[in-house]
N, C-alpha and C. Protein backbone atom coordinates (compact mmCIF):
# COMPACT_ATOMS: atom_id res chain seq x y z
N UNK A 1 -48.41 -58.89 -59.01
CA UNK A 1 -47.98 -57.54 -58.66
C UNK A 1 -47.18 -56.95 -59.82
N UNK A 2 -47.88 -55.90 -60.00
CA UNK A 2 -46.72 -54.95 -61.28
C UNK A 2 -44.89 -54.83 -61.31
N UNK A 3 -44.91 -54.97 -59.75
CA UNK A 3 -43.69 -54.33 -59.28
C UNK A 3 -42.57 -55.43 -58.82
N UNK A 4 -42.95 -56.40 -58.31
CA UNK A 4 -42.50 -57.52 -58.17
C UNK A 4 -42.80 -59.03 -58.59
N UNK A 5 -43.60 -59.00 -59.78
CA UNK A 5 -44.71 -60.01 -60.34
C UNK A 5 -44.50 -61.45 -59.53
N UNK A 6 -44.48 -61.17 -58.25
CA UNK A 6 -45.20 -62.36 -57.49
C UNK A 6 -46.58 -62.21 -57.14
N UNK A 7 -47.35 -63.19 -57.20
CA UNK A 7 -49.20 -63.71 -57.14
C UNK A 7 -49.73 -62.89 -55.92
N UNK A 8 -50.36 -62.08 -56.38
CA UNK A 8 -51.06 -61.62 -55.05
C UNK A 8 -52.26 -62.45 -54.69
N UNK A 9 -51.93 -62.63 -53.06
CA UNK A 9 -52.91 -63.76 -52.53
C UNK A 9 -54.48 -62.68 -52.41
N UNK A 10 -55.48 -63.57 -52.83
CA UNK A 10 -56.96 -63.02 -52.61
C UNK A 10 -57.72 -62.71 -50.92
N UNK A 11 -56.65 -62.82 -50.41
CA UNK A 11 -56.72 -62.93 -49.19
C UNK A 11 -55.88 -61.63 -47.97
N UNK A 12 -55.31 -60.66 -48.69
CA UNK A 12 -54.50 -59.75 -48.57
C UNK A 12 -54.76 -58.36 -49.04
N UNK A 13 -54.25 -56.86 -48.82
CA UNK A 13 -54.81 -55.92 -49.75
C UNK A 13 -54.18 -56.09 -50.26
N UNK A 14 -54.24 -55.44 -51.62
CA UNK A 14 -53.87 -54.78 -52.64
C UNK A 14 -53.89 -53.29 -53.08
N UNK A 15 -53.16 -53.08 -54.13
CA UNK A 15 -53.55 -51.32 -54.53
C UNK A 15 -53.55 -51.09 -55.73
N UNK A 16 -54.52 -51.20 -55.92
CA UNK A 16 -55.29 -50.33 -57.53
C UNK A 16 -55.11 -48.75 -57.78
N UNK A 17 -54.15 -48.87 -58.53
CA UNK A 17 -54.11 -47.30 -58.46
C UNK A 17 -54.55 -46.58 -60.05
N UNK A 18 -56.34 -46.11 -59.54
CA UNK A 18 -56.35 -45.78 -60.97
C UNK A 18 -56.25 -45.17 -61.93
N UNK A 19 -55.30 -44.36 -61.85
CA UNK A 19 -54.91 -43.51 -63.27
C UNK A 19 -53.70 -44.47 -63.49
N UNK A 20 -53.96 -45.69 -63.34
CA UNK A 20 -52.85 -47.14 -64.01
C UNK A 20 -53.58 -47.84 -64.54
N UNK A 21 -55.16 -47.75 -64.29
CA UNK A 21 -56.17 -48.46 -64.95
C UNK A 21 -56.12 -49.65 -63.58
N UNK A 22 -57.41 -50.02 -63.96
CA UNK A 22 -57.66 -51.01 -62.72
C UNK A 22 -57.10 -52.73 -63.01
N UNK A 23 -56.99 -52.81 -64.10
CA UNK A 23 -56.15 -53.96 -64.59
C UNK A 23 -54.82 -54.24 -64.13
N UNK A 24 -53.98 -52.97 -63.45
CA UNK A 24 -52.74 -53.36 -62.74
C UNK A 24 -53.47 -53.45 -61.55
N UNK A 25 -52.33 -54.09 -60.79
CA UNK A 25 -51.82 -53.85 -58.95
C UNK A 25 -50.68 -54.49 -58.66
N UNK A 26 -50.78 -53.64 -57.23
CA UNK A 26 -49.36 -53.95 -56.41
C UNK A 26 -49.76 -54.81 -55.14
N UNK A 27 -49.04 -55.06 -54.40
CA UNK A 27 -48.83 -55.29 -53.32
C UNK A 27 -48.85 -53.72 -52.73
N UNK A 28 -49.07 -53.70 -51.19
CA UNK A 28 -49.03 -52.18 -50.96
C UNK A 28 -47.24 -52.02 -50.64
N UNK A 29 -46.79 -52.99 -50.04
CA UNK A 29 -45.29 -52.43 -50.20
C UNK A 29 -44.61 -52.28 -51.27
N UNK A 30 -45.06 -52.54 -52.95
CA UNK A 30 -44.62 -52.54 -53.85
C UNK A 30 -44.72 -51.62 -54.86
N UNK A 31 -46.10 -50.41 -53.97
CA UNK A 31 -46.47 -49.11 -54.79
C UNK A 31 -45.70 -48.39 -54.43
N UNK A 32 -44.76 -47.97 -55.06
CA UNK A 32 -43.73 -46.83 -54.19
C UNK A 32 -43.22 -46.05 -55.88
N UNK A 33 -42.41 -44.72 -55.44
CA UNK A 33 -42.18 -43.90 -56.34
C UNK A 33 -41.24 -44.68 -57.51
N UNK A 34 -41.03 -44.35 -58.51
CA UNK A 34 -40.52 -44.57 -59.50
C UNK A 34 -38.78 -44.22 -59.42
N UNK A 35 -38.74 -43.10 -58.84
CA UNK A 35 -37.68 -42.53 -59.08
C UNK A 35 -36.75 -42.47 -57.50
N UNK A 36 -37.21 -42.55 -56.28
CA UNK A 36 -37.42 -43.03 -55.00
C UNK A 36 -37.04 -43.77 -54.30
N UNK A 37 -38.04 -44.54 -54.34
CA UNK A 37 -38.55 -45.87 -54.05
C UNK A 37 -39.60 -45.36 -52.60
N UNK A 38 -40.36 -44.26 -52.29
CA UNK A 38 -41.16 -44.16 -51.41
C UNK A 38 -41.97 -45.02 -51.23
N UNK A 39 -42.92 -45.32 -50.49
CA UNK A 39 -43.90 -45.94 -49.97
C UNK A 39 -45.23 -44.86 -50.50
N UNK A 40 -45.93 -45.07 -51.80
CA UNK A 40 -46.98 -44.23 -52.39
C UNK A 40 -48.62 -44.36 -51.38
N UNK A 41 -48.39 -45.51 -50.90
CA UNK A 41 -49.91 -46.42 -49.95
C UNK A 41 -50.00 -45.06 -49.15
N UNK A 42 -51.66 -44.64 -49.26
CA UNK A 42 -52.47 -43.75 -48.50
C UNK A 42 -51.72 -41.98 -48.40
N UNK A 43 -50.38 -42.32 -49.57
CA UNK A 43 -50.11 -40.44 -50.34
C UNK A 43 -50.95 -40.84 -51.44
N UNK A 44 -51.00 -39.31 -51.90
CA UNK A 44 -51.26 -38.47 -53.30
C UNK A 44 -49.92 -39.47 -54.23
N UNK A 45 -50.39 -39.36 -55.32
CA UNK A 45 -49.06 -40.30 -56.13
C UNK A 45 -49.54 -39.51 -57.67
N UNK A 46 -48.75 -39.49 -58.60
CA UNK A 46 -48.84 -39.06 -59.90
C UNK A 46 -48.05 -40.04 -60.41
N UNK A 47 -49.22 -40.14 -61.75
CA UNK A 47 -49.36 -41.03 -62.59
C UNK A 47 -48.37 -40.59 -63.98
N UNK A 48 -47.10 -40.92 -64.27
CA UNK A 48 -46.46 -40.44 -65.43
C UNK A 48 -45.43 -41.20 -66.74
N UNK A 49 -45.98 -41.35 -67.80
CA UNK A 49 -44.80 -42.55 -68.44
C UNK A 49 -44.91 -43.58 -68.01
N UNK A 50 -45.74 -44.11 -67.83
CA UNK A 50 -46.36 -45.32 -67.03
C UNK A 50 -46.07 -45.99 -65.62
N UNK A 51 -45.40 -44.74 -64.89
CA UNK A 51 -45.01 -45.07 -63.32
C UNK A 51 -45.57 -44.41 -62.89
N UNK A 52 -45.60 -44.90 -61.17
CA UNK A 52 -45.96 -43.79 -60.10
C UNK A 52 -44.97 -42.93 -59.59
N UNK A 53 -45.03 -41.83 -59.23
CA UNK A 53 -44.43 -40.86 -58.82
C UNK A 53 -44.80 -40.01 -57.53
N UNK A 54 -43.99 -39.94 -56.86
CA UNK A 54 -44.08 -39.34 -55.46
C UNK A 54 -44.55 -37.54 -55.85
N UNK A 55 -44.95 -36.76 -55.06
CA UNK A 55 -45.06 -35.66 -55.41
C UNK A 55 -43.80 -34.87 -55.80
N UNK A 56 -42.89 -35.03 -54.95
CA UNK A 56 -41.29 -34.24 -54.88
C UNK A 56 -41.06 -34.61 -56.37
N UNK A 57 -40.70 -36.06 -56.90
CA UNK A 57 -40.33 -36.29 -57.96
C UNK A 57 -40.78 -35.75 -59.13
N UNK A 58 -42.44 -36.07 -59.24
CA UNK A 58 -43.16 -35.57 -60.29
C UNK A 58 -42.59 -34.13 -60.50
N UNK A 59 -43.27 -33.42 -59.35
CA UNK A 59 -42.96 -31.74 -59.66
C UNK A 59 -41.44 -31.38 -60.05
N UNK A 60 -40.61 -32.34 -59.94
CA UNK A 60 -39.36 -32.21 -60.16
C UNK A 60 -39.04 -32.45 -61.89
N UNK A 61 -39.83 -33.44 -62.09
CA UNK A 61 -39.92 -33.90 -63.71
C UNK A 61 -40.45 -32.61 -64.72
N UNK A 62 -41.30 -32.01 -63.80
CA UNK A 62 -41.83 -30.44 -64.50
C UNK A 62 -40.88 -29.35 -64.54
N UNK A 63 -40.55 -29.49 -63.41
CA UNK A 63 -39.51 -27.82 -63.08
C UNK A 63 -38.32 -27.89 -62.08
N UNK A 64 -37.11 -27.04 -62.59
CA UNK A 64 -35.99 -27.65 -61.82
C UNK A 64 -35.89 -26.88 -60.36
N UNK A 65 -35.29 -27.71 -59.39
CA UNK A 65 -35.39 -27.43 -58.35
C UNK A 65 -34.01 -26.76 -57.45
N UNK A 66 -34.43 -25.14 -56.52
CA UNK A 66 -33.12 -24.97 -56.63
C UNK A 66 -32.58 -25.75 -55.43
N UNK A 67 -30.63 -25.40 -55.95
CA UNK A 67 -30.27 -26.15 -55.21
C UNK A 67 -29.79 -25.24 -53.66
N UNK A 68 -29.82 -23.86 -53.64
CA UNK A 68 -29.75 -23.14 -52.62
C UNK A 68 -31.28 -23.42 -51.75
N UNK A 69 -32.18 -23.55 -52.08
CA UNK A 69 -33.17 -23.17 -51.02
C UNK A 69 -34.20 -24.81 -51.29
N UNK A 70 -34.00 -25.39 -52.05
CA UNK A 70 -34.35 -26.89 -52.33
C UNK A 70 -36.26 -26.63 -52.31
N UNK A 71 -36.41 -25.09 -52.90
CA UNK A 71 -37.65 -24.96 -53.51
C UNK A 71 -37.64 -25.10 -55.03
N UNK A 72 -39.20 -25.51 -55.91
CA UNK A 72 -39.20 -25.56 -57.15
C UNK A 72 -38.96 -23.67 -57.64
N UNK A 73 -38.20 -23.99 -58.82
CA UNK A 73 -38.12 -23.15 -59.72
C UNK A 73 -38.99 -22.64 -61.13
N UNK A 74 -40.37 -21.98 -60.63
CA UNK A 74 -41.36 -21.59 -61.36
C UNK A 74 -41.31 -20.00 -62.41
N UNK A 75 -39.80 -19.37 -62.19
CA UNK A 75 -39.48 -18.88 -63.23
C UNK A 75 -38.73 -19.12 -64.39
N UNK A 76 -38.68 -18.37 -65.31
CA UNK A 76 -37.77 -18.93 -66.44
C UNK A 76 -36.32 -18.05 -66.08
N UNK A 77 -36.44 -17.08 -65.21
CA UNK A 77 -35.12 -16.61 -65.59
C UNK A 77 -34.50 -17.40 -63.56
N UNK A 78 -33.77 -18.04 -64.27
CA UNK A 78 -32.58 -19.19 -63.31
C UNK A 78 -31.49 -18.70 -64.03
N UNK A 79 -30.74 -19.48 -62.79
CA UNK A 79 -28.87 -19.99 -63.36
C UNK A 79 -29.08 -21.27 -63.22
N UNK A 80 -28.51 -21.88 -63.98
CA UNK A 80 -28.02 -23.21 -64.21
C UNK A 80 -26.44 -23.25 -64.55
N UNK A 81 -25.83 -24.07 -63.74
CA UNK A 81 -24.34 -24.91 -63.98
C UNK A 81 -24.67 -26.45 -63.46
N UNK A 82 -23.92 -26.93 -64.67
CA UNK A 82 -23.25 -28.48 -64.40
C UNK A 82 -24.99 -28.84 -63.94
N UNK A 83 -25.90 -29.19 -64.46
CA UNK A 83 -27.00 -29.57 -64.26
C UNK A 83 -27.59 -29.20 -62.95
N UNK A 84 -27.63 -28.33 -62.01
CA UNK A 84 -28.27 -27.90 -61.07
C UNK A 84 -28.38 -26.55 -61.23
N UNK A 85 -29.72 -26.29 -60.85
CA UNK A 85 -29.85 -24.96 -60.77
C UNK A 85 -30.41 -23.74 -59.93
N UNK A 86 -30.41 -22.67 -59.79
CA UNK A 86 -30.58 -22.00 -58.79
C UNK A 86 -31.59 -20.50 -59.26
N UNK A 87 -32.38 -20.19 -58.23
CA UNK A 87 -32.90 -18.67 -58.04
C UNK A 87 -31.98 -18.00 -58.43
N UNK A 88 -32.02 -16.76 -59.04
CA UNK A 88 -31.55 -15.63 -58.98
C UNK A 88 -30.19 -15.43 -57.85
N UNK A 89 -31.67 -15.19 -56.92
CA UNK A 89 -31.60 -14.64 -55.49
C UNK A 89 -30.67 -15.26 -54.80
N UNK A 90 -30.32 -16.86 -55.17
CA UNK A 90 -30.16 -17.79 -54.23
C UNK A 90 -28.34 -18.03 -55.15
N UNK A 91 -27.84 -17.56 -56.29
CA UNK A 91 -27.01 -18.03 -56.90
C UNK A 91 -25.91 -17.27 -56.43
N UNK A 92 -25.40 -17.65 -55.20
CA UNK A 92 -24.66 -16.80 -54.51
C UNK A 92 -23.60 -17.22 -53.71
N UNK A 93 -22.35 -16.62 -53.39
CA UNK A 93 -21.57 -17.28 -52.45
C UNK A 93 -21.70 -17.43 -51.06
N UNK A 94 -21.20 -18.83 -50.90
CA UNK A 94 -21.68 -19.03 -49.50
C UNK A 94 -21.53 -18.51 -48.58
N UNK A 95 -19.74 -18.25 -48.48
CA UNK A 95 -19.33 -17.29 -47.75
C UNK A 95 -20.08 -16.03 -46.99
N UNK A 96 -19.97 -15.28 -48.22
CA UNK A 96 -19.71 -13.93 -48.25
C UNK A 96 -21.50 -13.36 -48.62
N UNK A 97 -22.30 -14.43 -48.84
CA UNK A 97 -23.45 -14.03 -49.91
C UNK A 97 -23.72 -12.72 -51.29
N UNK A 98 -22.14 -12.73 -51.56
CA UNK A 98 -22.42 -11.81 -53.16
C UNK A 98 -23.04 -12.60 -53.99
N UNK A 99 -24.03 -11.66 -54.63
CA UNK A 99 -24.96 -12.35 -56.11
C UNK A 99 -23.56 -12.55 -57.08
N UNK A 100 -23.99 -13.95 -57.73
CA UNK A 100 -22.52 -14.41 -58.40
C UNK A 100 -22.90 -14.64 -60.22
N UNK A 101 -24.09 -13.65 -60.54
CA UNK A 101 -25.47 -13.88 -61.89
C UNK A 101 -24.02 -12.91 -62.26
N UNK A 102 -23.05 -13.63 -63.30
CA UNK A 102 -22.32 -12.76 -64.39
C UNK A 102 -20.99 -12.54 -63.66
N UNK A 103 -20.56 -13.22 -62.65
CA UNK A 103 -19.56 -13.26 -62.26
C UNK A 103 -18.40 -14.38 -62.12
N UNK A 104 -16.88 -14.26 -61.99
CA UNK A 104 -16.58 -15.77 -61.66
C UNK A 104 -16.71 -16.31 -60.47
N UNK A 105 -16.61 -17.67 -60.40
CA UNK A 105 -16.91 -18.47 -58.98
C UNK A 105 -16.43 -19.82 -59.57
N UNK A 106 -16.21 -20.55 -58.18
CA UNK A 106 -15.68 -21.62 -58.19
C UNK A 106 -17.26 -22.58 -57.36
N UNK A 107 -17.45 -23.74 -58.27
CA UNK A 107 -18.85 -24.89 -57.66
C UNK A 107 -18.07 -25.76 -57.21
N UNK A 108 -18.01 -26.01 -55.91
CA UNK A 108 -17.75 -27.42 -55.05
C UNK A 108 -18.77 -27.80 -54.47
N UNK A 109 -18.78 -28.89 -55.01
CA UNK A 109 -19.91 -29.70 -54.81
C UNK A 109 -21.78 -28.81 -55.16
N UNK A 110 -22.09 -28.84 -54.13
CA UNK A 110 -22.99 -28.14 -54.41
C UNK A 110 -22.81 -26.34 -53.23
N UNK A 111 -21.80 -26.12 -53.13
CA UNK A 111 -21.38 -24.91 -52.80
C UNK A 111 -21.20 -24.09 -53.91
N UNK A 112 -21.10 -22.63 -53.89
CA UNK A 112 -20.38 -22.00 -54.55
C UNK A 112 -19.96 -21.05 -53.89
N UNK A 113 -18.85 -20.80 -54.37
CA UNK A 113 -18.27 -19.49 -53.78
C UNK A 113 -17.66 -18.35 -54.70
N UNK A 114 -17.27 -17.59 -54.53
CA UNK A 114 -16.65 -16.15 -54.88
C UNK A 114 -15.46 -16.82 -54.95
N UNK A 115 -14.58 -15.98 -56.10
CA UNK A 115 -13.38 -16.40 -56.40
C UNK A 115 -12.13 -15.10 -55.14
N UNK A 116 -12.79 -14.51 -54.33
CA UNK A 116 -12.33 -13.42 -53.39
C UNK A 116 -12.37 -14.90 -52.10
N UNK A 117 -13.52 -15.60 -52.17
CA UNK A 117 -13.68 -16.53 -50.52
C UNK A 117 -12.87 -17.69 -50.79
């Protein structure tokens, strides 16, 4: 097994997953995301840097995800602070929901708020 290199018995499945080439396998409890640890057996999985990847992850490796609405971010114009980032739309206080694009605010945790809330 790739993942746990104990002997897979000939007597058991296995999982060939091939955009790994058919020369690897797992055990099926041992195909799981890279970044995760999902269970990949009978999902969609992407193949990247020589791991498997869950869908959430992969698309996450492409484009950042916001953290108000925990959809991908397929424009270029975002906010980003402190490595998370947000919509436009979505970069706003919690409170009060004022757009906060050019304003001050205080990030707790993954809140933000208006320096008024």
């Amino acid at each position: 097994c790739e993942a746990c290199k104990q002997a897979l018995s000939g007597d058991l499945p296995v999982v060939y997953a091939e955009r790994a080439g058919y020369g690897r396998q797992w055990h099926p409890a041992c195909f799981v995301c890279c970044r995760c640890s999902q269970p990949l057996v009978d999902l969609i999985y992407f193949w990247k840097s020589g791991a498997a990847w869950c869908g959430r992850h992969y698309c996450e490796s492409l484009r950042p995800r916001c953290a108000g609405c925990d959809e991908l971010i397929f424009s270029e114009d975002y906010q980003q602070v402190e490595g998370r980032a947000w919509h436009k739309k979505h970069f706003a206080c919690l409170e009060c929901e004022t757009l906060l694009s050019g304003k001050p605010f205080a990030l707790d945790g993954a809140s933000l708020l208006c320096t008024t809330c």
